[in-house]
N, C-alpha and C. Protein backbone atom coordinates (compact mmCIF):
# COMPACT_ATOMS: atom_id res chain seq x y z
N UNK A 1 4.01 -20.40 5.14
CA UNK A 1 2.97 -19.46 5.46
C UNK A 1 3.32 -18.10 4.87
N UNK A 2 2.10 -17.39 4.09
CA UNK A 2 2.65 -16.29 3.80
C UNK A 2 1.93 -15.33 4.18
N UNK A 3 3.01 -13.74 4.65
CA UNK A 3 2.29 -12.83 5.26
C UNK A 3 2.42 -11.62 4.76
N UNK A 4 1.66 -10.45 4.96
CA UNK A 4 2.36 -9.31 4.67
C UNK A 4 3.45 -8.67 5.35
N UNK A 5 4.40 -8.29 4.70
CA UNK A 5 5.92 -7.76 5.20
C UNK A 5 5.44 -6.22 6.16
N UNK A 6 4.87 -6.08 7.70
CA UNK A 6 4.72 -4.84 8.21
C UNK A 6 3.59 -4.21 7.98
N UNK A 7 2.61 -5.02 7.91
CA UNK A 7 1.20 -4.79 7.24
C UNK A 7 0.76 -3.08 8.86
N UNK A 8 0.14 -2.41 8.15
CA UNK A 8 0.06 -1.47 8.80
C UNK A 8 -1.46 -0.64 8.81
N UNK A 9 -1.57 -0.06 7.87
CA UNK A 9 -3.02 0.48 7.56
C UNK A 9 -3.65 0.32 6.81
N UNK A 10 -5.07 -0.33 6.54
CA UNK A 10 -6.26 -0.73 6.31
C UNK A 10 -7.23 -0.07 5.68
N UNK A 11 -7.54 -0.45 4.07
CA UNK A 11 -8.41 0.40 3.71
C UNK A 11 -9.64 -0.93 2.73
N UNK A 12 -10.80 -0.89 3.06
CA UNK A 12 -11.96 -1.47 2.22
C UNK A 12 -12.86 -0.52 1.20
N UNK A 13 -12.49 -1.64 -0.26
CA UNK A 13 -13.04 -0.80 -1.02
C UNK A 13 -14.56 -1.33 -1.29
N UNK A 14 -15.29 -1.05 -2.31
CA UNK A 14 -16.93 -1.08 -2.19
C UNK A 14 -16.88 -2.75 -2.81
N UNK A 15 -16.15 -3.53 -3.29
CA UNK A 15 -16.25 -4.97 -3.36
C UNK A 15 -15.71 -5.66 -2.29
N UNK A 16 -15.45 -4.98 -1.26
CA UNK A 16 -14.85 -5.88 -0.06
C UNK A 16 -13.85 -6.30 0.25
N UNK A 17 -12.29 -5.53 -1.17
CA UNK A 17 -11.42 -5.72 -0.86
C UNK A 17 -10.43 -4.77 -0.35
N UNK A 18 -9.73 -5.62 0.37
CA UNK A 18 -9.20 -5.38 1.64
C UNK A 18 -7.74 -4.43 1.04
N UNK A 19 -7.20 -3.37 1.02
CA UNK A 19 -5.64 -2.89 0.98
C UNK A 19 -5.06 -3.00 2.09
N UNK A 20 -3.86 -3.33 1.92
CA UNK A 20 -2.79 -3.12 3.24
C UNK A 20 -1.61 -2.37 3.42
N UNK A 21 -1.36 -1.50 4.03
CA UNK A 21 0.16 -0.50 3.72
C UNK A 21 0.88 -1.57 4.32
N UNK A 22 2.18 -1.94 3.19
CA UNK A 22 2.91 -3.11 3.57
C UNK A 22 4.08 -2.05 3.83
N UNK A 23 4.43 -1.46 5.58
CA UNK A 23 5.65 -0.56 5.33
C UNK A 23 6.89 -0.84 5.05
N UNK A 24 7.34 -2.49 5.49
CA UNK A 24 8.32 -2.91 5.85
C UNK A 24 8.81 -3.22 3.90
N UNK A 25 7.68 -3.52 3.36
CA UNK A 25 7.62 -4.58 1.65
C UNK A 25 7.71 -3.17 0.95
N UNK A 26 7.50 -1.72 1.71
CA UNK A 26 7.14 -0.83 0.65
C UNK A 26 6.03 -0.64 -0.61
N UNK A 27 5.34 -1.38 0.05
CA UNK A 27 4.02 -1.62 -0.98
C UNK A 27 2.43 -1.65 -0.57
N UNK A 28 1.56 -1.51 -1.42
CA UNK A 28 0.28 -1.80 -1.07
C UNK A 28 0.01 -2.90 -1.47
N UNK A 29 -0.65 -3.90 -0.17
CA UNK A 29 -1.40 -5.24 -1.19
C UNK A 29 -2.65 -5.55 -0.85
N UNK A 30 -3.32 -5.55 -1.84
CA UNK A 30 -4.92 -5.66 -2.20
C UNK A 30 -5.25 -7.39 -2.04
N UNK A 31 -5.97 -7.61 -1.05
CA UNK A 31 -6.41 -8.78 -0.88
C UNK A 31 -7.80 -8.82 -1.20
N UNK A 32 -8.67 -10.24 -2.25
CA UNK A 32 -9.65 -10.03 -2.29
C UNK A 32 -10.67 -10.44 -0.91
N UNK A 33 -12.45 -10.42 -0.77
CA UNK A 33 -12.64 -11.35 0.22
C UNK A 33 -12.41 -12.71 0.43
N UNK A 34 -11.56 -13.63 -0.25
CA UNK A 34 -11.24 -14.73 0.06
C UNK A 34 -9.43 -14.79 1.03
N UNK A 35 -9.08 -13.63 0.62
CA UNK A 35 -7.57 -14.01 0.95
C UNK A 35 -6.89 -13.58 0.17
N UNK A 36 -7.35 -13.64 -1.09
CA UNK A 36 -6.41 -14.21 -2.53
C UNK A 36 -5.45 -12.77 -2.63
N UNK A 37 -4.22 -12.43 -2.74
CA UNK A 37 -3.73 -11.62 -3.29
C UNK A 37 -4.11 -11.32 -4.57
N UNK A 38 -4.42 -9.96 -4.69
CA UNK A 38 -4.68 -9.52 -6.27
C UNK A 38 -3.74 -8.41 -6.63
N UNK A 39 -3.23 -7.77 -5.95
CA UNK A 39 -2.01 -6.94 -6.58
C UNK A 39 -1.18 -6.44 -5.36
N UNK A 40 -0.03 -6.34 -6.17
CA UNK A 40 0.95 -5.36 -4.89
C UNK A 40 1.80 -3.85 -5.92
N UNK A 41 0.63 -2.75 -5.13
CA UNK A 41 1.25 -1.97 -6.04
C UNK A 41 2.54 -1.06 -5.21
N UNK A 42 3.24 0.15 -6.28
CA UNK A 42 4.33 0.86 -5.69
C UNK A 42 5.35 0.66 -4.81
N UNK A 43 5.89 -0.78 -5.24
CA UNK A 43 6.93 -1.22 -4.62
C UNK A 43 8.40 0.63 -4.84
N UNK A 44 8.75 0.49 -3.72
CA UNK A 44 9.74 1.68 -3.63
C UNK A 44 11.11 1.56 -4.75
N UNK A 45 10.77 2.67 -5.59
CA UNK A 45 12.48 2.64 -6.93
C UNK A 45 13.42 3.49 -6.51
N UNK A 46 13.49 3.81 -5.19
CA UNK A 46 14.40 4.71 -4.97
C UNK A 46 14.33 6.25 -5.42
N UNK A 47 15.07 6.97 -5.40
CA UNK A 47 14.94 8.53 -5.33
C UNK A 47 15.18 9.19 -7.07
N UNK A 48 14.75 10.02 -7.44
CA UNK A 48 14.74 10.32 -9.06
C UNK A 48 16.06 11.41 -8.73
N UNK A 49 16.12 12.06 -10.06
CA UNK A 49 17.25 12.99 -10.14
C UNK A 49 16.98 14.39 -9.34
N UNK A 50 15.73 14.37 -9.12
CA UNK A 50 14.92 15.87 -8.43
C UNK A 50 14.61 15.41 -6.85
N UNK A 51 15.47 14.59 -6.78
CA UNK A 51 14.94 14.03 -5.37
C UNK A 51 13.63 13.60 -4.35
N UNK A 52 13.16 13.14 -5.86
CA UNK A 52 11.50 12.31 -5.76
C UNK A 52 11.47 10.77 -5.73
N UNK A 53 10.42 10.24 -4.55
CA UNK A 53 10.84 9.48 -4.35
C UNK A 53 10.15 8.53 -5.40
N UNK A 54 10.79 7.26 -6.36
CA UNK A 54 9.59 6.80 -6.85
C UNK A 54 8.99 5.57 -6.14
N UNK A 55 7.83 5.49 -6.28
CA UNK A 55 6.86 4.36 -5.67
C UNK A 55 6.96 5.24 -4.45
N UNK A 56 6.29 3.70 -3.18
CA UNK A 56 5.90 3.96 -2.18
C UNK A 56 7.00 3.85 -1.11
N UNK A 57 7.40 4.85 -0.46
CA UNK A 57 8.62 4.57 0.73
C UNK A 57 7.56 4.21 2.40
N UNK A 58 7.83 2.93 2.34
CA UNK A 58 6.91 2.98 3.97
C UNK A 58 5.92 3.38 4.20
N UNK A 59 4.82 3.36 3.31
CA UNK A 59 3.62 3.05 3.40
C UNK A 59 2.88 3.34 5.28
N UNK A 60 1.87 3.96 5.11
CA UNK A 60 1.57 3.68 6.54
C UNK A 60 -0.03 4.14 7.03
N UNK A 61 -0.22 4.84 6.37
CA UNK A 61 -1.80 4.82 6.37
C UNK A 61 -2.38 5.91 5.38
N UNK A 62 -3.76 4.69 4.73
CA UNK A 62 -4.68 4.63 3.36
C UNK A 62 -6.23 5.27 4.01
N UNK A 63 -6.29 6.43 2.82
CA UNK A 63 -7.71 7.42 3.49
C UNK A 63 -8.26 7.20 2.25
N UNK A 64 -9.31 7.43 1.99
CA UNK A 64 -9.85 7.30 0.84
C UNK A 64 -10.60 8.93 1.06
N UNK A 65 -10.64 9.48 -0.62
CA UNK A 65 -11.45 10.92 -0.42
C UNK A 65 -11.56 10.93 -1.98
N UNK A 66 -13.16 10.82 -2.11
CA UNK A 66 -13.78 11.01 -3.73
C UNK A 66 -13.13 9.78 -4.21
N UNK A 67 -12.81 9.97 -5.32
CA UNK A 67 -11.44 9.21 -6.16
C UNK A 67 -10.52 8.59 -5.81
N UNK A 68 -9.90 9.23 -5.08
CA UNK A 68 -8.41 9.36 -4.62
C UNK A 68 -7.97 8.21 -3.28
N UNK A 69 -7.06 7.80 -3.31
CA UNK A 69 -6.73 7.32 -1.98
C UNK A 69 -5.39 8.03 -1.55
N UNK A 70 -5.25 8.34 -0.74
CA UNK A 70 -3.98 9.11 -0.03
C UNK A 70 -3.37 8.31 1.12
N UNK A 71 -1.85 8.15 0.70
CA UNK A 71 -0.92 7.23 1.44
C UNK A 71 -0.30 7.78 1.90
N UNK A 72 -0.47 7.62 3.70
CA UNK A 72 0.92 8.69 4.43
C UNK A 72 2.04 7.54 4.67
N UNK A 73 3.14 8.69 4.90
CA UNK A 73 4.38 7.21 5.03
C UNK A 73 4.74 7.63 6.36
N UNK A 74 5.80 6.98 6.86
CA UNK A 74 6.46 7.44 8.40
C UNK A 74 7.96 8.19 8.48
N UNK A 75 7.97 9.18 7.38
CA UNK A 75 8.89 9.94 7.32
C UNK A 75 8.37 11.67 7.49
């Protein structure tokens, strides 16, 4: 059985698919309306030389505004 790793906050886009803040996987995963996984983006690369983090650290909730989607984490 497969699940999302800490699935947390929930965002639907205008085709009906589903995002999930995966906090525990460090990632977002886009499910279509069937189920089907279609991507898992910003898996977490650890910290840059400027002390940025790259990708997603713990994921935790997806807003959508215009364009944009904005990911808060739990730090």
């Amino acid at each position: 059985m497969n699940s999302i790793n800490g699935a947390d906050g929930l965002i639907i886009d205008e085709h009906d698919n589903l995002g999930v803040a995966a906090n525990q996987a460090d990632e977002i995963v886009v499910l279509d309306p069937t189920g089907r996984v279609m991507a898992k983006l910003g898996d977490f690369g650890g910290i840059d030389r400027r002390r940025r983090p790259r990708g997603l650290p713990v994921p935790a909730s997806l807003v959508r505004h215009g364009e944009f989607i904005y990911v808060t984490n739990l730090y």
